[in-house]
N, C-alpha and C. Protein backbone atom coordinates (compact mmCIF):
# COMPACT_ATOMS: atom_id res chain seq x y z
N UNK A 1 118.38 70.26 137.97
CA UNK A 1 117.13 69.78 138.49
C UNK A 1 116.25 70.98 138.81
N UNK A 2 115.43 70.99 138.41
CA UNK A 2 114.55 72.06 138.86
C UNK A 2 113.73 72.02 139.94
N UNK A 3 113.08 73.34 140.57
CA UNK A 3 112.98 73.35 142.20
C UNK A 3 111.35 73.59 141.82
N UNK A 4 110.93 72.94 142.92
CA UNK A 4 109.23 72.62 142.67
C UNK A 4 109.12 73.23 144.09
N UNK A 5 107.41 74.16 143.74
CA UNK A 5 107.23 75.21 145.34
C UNK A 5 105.57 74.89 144.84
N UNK A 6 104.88 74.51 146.14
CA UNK A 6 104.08 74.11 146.32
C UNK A 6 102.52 75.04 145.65
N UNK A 7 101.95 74.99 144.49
CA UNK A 7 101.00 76.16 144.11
C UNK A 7 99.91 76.55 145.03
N UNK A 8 100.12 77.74 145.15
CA UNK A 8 99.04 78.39 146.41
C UNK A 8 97.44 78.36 146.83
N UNK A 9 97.09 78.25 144.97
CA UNK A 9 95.54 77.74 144.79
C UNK A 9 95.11 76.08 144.71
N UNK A 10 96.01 75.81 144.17
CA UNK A 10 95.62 74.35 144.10
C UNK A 10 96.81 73.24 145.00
N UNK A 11 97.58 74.20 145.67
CA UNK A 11 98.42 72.93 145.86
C UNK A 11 99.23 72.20 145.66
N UNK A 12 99.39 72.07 144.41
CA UNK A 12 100.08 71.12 143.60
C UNK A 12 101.45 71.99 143.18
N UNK A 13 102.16 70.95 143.10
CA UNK A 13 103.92 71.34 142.74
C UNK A 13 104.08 71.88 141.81
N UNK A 14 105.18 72.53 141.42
CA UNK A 14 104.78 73.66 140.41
C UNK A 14 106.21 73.74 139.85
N UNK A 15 106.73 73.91 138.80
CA UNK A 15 108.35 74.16 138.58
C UNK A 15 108.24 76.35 138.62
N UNK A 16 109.46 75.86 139.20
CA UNK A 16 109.36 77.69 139.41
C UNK A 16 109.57 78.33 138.26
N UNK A 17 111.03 77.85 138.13
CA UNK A 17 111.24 78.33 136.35
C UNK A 17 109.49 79.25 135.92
N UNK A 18 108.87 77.91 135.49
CA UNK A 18 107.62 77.92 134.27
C UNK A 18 106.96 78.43 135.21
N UNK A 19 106.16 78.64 136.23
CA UNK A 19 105.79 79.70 137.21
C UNK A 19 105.96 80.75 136.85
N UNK A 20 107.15 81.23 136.91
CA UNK A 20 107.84 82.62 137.16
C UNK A 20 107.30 82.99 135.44
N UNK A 21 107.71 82.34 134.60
CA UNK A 21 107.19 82.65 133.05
C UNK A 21 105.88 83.03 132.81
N UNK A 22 104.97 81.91 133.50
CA UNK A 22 103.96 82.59 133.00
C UNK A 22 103.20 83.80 133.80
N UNK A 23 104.11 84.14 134.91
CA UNK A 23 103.74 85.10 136.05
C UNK A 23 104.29 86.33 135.10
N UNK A 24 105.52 86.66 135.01
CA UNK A 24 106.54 87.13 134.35
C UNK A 24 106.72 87.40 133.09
N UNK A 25 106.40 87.15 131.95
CA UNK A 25 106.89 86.32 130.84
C UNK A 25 107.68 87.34 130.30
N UNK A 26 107.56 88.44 129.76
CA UNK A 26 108.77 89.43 129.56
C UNK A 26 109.37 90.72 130.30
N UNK A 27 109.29 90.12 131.49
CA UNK A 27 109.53 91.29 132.61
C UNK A 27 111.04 92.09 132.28
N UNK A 28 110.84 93.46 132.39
CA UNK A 28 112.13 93.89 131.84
C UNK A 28 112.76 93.56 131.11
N UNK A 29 112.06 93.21 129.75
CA UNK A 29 112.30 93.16 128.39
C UNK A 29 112.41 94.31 128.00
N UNK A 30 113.73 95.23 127.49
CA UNK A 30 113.72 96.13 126.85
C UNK A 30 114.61 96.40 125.69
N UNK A 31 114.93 94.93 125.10
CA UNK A 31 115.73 94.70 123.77
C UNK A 31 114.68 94.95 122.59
N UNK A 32 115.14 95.47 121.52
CA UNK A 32 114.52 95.59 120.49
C UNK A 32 114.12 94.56 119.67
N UNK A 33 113.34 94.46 118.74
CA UNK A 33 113.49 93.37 117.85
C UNK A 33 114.35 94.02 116.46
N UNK A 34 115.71 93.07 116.33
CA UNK A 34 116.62 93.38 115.50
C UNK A 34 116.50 92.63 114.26
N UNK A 35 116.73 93.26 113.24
CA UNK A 35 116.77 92.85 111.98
C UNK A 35 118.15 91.75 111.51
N UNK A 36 118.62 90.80 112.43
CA UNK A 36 119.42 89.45 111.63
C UNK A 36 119.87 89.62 110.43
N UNK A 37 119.14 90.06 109.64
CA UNK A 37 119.16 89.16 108.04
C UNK A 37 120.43 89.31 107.34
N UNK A 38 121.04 90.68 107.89
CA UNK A 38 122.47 91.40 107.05
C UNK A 38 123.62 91.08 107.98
N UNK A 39 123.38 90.70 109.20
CA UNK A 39 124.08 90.64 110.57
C UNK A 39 125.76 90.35 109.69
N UNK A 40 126.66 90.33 110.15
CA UNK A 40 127.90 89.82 110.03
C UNK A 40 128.31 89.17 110.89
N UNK A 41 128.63 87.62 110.79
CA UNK A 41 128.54 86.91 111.62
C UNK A 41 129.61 86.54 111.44
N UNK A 42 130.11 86.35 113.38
CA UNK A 42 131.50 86.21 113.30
C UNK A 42 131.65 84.49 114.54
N UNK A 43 132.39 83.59 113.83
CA UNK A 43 132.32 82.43 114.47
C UNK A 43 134.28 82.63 115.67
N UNK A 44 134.08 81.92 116.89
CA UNK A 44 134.91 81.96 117.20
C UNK A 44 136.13 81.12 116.95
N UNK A 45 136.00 80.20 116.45
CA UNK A 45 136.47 79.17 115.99
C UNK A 45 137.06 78.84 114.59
N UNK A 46 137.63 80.19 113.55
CA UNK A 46 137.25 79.99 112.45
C UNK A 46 136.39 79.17 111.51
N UNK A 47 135.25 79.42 111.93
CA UNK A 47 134.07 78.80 111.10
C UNK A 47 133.62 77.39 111.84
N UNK A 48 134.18 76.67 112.78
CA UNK A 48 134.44 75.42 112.88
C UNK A 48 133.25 75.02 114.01
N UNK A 49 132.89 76.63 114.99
CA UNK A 49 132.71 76.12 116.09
C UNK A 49 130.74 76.33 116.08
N UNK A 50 130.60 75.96 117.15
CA UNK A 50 128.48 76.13 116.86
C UNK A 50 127.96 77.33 117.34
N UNK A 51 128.97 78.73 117.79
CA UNK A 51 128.04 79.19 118.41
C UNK A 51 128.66 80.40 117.73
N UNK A 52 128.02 81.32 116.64
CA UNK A 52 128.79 82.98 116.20
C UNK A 52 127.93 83.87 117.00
N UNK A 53 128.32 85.31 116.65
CA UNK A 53 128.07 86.44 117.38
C UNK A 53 128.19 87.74 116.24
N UNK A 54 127.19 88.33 116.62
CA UNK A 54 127.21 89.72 115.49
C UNK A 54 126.83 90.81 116.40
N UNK A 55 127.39 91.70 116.25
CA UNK A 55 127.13 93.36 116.70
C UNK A 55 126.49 93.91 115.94
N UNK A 56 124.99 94.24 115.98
CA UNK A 56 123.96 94.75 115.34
C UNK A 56 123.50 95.71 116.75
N UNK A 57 123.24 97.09 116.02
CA UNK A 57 122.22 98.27 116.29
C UNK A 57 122.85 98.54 118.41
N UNK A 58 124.15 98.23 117.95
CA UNK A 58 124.20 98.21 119.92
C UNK A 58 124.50 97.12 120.41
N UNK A 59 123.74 95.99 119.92
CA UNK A 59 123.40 94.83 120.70
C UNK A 59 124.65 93.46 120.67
N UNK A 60 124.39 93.06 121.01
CA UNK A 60 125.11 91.70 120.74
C UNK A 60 124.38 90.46 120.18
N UNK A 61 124.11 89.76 119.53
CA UNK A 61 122.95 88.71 118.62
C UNK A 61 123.99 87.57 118.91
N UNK A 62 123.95 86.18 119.37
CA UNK A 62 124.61 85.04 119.22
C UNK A 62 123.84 84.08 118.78
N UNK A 63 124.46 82.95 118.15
CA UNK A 63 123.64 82.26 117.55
C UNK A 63 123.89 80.65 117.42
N UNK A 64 123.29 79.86 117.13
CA UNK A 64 123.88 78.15 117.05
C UNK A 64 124.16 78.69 115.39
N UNK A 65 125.30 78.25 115.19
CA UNK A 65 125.96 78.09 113.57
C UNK A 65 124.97 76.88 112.92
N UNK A 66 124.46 75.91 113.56
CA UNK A 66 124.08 74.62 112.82
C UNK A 66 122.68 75.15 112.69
N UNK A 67 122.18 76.01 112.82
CA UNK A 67 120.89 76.13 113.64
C UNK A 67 120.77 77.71 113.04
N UNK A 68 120.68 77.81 111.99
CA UNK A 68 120.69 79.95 111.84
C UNK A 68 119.45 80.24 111.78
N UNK A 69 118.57 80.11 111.98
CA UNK A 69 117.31 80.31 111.35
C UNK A 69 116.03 80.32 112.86
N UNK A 70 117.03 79.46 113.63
CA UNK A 70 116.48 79.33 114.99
C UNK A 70 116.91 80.27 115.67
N UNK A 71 115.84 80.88 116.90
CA UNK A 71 116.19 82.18 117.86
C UNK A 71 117.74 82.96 118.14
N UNK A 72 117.69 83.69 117.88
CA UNK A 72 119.00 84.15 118.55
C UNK A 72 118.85 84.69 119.70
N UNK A 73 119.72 84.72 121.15
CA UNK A 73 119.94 85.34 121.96
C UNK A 73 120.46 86.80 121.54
N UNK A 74 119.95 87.80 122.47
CA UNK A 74 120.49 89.13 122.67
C UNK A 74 120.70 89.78 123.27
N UNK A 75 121.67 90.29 123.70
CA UNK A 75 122.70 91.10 125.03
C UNK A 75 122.85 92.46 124.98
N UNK A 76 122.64 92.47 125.84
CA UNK A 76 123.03 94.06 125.98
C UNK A 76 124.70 94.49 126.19
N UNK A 77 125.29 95.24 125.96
CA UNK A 77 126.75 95.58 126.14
C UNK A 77 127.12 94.94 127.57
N UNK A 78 126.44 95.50 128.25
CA UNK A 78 127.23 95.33 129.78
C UNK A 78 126.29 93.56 129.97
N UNK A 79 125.43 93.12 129.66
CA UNK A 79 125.28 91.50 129.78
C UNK A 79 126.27 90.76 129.03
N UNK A 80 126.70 91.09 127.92
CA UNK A 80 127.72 90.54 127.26
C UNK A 80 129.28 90.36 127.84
N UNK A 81 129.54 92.03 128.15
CA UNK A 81 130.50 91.95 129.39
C UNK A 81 130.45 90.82 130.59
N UNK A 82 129.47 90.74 131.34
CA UNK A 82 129.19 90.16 132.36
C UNK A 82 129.31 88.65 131.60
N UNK A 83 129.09 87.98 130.65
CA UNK A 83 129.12 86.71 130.10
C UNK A 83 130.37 86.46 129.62
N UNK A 84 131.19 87.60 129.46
CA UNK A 84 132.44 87.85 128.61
C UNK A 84 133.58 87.30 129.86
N UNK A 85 133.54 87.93 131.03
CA UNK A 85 134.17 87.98 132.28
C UNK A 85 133.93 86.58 132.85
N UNK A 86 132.61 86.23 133.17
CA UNK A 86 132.44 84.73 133.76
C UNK A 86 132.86 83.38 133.11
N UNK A 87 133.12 83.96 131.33
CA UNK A 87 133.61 82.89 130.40
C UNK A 87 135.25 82.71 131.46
N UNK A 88 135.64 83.84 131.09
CA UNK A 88 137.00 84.04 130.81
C UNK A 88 137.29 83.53 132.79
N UNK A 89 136.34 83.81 133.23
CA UNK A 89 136.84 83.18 134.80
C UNK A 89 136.37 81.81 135.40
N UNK A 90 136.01 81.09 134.19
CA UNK A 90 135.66 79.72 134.48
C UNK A 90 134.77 79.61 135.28
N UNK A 91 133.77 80.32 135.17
CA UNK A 91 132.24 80.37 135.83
C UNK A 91 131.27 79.50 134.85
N UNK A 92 131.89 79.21 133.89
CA UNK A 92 130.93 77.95 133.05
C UNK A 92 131.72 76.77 132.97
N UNK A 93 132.35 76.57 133.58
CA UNK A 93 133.41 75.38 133.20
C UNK A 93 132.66 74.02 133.95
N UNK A 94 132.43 72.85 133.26
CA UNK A 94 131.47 71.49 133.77
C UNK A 94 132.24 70.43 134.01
N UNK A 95 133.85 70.36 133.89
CA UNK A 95 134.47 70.23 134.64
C UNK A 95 134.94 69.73 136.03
């Protein structure tokens, strides 16, 4: 559910999220734009599952398998770590 904070000029409710975006929109953005196209893409699942991952230029690139053509996420070593650790400690588990 998203958290609504009251807008300062007008008043009106505001989702923070989309607030913060258009306040924000690439704040401490300092990933490159990586070239995909040659990536080697590796699925965890032998082939089976929706989400692969490629190590390009440093980075980490993940991706929807059903979906290649659409955005990829990109990590930095130590964000990947940090996503790597919270997997593995059931910090995403819905459950």
């Amino acid at each position: 559910m998203a958290r609504l904070t009251a807008d300062d000029v007008t008043g009106r409710s505001t989702d923070v999220a989309e607030s913060t975006i258009q306040e924000h929109p690439l704040a401490g953005w300092d990933k490159p734009e990586l070239d995909l196209s040659n990536a080697d893409w590796q699925s965890s699942s032998s082939g089976r599952g929706d989400v692969q991952i490629a190590f390009v230029e440093g980075f980490i690139a993940m991706r929807n398998s059903g979906r290649p053509h659409s955005p990829s996420l990109i990590f930095t070593p130590a964000e990947w770590g940090a996503f790597v650790s919270g997997a593995r400690g059931g910090e995403f588990d819905l459950t």
